[in-house]
N, C-alpha and C. Protein backbone atom coordinates (compact mmCIF):
# COMPACT_ATOMS: atom_id res chain seq x y z
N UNK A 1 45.41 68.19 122.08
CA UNK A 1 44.12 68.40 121.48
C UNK A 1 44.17 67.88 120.05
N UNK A 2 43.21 67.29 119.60
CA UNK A 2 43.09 66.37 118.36
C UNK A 2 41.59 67.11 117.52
N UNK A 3 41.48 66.75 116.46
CA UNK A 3 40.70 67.48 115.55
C UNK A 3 40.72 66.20 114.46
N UNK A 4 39.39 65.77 114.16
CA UNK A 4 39.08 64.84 113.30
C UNK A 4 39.33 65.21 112.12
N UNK A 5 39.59 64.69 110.77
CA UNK A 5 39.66 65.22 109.56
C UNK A 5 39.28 64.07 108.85
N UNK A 6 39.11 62.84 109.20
CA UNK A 6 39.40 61.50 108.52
C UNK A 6 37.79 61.23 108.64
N UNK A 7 37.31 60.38 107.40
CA UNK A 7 36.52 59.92 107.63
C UNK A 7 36.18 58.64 108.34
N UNK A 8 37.34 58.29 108.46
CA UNK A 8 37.97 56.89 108.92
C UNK A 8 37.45 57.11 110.56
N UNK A 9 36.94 56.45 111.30
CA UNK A 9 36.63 56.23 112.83
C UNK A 9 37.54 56.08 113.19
N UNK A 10 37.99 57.10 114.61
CA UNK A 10 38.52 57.06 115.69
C UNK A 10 40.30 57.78 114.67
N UNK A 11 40.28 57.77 113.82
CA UNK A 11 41.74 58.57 112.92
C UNK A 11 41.64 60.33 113.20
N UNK A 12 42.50 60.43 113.79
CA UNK A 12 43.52 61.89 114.06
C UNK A 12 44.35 62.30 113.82
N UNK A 13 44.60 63.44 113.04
CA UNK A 13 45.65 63.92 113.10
C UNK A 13 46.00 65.41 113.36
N UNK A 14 45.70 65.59 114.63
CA UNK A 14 46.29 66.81 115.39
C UNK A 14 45.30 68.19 114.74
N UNK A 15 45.31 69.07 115.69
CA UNK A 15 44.87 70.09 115.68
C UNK A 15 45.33 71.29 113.79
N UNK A 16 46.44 71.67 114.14
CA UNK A 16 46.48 72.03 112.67
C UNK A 16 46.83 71.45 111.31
N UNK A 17 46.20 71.48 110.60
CA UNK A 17 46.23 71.03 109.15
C UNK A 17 47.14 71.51 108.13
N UNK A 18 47.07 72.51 108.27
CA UNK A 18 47.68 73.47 107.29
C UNK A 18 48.30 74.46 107.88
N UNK A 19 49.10 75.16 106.80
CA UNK A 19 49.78 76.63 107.59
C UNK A 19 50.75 77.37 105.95
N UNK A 20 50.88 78.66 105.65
CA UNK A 20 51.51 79.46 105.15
C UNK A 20 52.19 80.27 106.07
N UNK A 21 53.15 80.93 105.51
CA UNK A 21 53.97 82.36 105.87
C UNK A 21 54.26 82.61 104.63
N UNK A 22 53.35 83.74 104.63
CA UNK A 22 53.60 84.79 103.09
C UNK A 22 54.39 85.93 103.41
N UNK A 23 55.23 86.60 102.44
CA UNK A 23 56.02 87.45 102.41
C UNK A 23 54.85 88.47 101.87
N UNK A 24 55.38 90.18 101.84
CA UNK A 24 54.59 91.39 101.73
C UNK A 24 54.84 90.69 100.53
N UNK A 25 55.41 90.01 99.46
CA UNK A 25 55.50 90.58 97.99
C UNK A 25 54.63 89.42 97.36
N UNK A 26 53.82 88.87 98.46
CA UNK A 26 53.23 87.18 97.69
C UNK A 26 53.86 86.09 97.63
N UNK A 27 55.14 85.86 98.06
CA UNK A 27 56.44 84.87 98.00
C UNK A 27 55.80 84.28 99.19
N UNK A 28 56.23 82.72 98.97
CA UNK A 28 56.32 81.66 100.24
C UNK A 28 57.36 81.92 101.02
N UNK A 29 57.32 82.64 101.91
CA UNK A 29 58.38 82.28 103.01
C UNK A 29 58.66 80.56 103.53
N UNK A 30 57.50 79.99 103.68
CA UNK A 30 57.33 78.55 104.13
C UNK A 30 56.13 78.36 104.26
N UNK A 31 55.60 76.74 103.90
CA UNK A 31 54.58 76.81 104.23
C UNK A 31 54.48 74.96 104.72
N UNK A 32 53.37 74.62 104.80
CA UNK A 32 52.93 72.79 105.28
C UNK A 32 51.88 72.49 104.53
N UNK A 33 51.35 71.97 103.85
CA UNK A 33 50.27 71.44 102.97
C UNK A 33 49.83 72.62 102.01
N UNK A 34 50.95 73.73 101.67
CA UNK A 34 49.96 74.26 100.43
C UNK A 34 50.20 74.63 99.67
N UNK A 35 49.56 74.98 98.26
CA UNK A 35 50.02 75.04 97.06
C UNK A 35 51.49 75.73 96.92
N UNK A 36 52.98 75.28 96.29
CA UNK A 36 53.95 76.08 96.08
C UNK A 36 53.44 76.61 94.49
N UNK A 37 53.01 76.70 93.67
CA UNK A 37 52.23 77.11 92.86
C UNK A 37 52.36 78.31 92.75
N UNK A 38 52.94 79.34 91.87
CA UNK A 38 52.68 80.76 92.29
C UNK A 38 51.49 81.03 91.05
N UNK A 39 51.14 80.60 90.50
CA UNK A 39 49.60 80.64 90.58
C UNK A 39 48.71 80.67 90.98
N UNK A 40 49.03 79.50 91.76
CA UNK A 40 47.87 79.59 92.90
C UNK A 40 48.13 79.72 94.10
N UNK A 41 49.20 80.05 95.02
CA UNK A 41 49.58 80.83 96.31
C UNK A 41 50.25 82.57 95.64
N UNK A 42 50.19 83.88 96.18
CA UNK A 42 50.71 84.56 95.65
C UNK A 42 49.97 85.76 95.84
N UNK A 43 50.12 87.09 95.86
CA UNK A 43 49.55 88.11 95.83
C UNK A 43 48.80 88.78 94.23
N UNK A 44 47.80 88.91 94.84
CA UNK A 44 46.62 89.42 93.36
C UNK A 44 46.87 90.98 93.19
N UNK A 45 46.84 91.56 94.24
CA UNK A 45 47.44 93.25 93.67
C UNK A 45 47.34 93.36 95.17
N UNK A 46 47.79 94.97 95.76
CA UNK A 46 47.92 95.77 96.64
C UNK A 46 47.50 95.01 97.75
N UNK A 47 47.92 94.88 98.70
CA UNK A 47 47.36 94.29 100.45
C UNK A 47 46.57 92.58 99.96
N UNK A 48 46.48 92.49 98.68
CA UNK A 48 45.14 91.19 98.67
C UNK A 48 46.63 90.04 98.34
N UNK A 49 45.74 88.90 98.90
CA UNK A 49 46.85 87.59 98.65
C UNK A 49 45.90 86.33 98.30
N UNK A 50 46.08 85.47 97.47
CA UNK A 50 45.26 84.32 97.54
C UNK A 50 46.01 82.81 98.40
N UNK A 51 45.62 81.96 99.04
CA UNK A 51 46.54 81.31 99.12
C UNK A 51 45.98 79.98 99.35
N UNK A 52 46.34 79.01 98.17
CA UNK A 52 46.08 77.50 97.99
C UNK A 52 45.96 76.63 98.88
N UNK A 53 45.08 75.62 99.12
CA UNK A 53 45.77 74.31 100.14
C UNK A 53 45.22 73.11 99.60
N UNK A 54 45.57 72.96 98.36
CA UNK A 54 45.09 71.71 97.48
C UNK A 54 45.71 70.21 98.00
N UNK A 55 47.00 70.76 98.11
CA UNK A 55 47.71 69.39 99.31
C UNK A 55 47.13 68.92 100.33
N UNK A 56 46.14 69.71 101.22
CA UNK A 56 45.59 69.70 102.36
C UNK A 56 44.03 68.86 101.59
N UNK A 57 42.90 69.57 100.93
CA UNK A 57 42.15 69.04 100.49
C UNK A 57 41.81 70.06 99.57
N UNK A 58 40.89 69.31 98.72
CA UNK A 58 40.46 70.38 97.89
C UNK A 58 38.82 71.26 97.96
N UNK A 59 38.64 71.06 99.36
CA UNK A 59 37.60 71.76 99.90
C UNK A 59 37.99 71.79 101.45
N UNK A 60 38.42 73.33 101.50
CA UNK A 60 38.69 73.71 103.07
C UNK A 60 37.51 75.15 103.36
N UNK A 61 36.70 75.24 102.59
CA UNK A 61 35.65 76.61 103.03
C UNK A 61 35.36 76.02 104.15
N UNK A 62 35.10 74.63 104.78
CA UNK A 62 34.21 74.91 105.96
C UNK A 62 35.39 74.94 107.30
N UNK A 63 36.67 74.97 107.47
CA UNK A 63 37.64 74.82 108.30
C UNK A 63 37.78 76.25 108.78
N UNK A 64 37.82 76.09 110.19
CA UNK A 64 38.33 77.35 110.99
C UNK A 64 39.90 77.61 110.34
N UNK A 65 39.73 78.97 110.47
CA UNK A 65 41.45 79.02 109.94
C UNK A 65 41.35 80.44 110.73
N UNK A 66 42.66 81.19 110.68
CA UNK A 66 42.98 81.84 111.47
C UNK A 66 44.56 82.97 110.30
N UNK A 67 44.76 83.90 110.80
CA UNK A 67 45.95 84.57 110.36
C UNK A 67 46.55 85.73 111.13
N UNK A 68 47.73 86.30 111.52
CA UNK A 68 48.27 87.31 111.84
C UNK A 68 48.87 87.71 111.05
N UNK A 69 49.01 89.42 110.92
CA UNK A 69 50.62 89.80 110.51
C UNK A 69 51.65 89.44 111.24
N UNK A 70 52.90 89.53 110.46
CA UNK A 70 53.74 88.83 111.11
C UNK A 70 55.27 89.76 110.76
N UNK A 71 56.38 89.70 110.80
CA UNK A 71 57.46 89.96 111.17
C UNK A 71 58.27 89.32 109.81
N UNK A 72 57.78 87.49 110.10
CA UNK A 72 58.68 86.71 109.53
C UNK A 72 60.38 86.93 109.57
N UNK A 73 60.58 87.00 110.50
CA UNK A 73 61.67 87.37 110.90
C UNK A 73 62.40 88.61 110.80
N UNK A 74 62.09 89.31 110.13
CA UNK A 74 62.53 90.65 109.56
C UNK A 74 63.20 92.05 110.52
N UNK A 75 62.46 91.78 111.57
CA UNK A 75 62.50 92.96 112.68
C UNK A 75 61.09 93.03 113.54
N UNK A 76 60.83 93.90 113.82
CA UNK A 76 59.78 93.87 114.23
C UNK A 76 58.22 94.32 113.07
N UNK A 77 57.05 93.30 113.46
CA UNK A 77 56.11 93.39 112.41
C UNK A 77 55.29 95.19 112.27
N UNK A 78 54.85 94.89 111.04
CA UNK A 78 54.36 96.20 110.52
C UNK A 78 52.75 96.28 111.43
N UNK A 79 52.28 97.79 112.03
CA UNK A 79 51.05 97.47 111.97
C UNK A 79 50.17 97.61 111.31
N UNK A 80 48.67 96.92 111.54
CA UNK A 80 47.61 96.65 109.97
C UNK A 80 46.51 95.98 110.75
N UNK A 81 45.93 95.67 110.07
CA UNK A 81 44.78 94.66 109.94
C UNK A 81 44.95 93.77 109.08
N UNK A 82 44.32 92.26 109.45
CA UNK A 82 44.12 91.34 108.57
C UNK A 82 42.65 90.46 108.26
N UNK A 83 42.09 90.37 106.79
CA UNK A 83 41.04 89.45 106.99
C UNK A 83 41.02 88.65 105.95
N UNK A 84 40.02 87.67 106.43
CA UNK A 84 39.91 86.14 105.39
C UNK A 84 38.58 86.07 104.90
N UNK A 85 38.71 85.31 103.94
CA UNK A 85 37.28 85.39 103.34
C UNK A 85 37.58 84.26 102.80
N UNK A 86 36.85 83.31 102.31
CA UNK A 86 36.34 81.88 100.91
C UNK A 86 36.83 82.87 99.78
N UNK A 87 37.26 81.43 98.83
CA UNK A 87 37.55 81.99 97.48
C UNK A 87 36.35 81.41 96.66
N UNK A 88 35.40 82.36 96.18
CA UNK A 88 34.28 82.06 95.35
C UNK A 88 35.39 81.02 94.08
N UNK A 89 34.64 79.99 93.85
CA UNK A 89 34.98 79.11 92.61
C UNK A 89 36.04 78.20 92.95
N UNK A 90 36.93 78.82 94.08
CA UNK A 90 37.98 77.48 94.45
C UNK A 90 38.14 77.31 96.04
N UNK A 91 37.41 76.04 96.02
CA UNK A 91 37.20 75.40 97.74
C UNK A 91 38.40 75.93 98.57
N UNK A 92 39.31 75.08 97.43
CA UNK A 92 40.64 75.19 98.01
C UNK A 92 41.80 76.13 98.26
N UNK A 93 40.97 77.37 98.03
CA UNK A 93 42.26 78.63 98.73
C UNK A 93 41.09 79.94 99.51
N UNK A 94 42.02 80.11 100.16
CA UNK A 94 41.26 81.57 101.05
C UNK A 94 42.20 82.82 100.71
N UNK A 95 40.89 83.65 100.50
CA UNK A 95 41.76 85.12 99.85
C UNK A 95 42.11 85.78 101.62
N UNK A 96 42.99 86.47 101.36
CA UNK A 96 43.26 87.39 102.80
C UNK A 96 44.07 89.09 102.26
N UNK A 97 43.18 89.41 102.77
CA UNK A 97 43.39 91.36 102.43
C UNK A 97 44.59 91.90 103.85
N UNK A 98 45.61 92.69 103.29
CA UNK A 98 45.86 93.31 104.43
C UNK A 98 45.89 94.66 104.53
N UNK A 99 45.88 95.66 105.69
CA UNK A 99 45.46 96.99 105.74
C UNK A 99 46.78 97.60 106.38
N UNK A 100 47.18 98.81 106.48
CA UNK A 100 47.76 99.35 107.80
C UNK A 100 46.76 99.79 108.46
N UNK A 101 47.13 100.83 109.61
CA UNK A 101 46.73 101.14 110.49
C UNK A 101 45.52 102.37 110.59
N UNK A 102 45.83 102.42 109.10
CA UNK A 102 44.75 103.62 108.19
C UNK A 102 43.36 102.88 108.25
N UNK A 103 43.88 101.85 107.62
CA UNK A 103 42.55 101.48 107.09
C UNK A 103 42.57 100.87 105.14
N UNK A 104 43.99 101.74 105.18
CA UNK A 104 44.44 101.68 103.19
C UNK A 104 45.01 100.29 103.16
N UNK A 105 44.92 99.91 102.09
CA UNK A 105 45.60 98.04 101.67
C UNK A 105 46.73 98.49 101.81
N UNK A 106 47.73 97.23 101.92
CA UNK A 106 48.93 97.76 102.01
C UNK A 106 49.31 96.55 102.03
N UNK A 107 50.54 96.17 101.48
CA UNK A 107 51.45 94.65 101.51
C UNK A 107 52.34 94.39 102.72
N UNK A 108 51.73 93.10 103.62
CA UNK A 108 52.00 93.00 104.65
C UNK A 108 52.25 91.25 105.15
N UNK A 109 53.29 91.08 105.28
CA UNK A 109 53.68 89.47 105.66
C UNK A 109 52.99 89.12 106.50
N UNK A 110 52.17 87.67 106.35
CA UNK A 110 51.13 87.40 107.37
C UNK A 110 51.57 85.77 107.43
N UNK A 111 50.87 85.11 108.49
CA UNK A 111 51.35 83.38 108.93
C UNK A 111 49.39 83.39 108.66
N UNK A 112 48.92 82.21 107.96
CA UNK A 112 47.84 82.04 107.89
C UNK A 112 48.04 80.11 108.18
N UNK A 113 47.16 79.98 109.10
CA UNK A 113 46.89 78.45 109.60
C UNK A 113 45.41 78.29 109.66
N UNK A 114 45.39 77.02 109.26
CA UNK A 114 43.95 76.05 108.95
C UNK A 114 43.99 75.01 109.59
N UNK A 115 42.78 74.83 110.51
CA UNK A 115 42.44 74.11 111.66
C UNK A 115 42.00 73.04 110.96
C-alpha cells in the first residue's frame, strides 16, 4: 500500500512517513523523520508530550497519524489512554496527552506514527 506525499506525479513513498517512540520521561527512545530537538520533541509537564516532525515537513496538521501506549521494551505496557491533537502555532508537531486507567494524566511511553 502506497500513500502519495509528492507533488511530483505518479512519486511514492510508502504508507508511513513518520514515527516516534517516546519514553514516560519525554526522551526519544527512537524515532524516523523527527525533531531530535529536545525543544521541540519532549514532555511539557505531567502525561502531556509535544512531538516535532520538521524533518518530515513542516506542515503535517492535515496527516492521519495514529499512537499507542507502549512497553518500549520495558516489560509489559502500563494501562491508560492516549490522545492527539494539532499544535496551535506549529504545523509541525502534534501534542499527545496520556492518562491511566483513572482518567488522571500520568507519564506513559507511547509509539506515535504519521501516515
Amino acid at each position: 500500500m502506497t500513500n502519495l506525499f509528492s507533488n511530483e506525479e505518479d512519486e511514492s513513498n510508502g504508507l508511513v512517513k513518520a514515527w516516534a517512540q517516546i519514553n514516560a520521561d519525554g526522551t526519544i527512545a527512537a524515532c524516523w523523520r523527527c525533531n531530535t530537538d529536545p525543544a521541540e520533541t519532549g514532555q511539557t509537564s505531567l502525561g502531556d508530550y509535544e512531538v516535532d516532525f520538521t524533518p518530515l515537513a513542516t506542515d503535517i496538521s492535515g496527516r492521519p497519524r495514529s499512537a499507542t501506549i507502549d512497553n518500549l521494551g520495558t516489560g509489559s505496557a502500563a494501562s491508560g489512554t492516549i490522545e492527539l491533537a494539532d499544535r496551535s502555532g506549529d504545523p509541525s508537531s502534534v501534542f499527545v496527552s496520556t492518562e491511566d486507567a483513572a482518567g488522571a494524566e500520568a507519564d506513559r511511553p507511547f509509539v506515535l506514527i504519521i501516515y
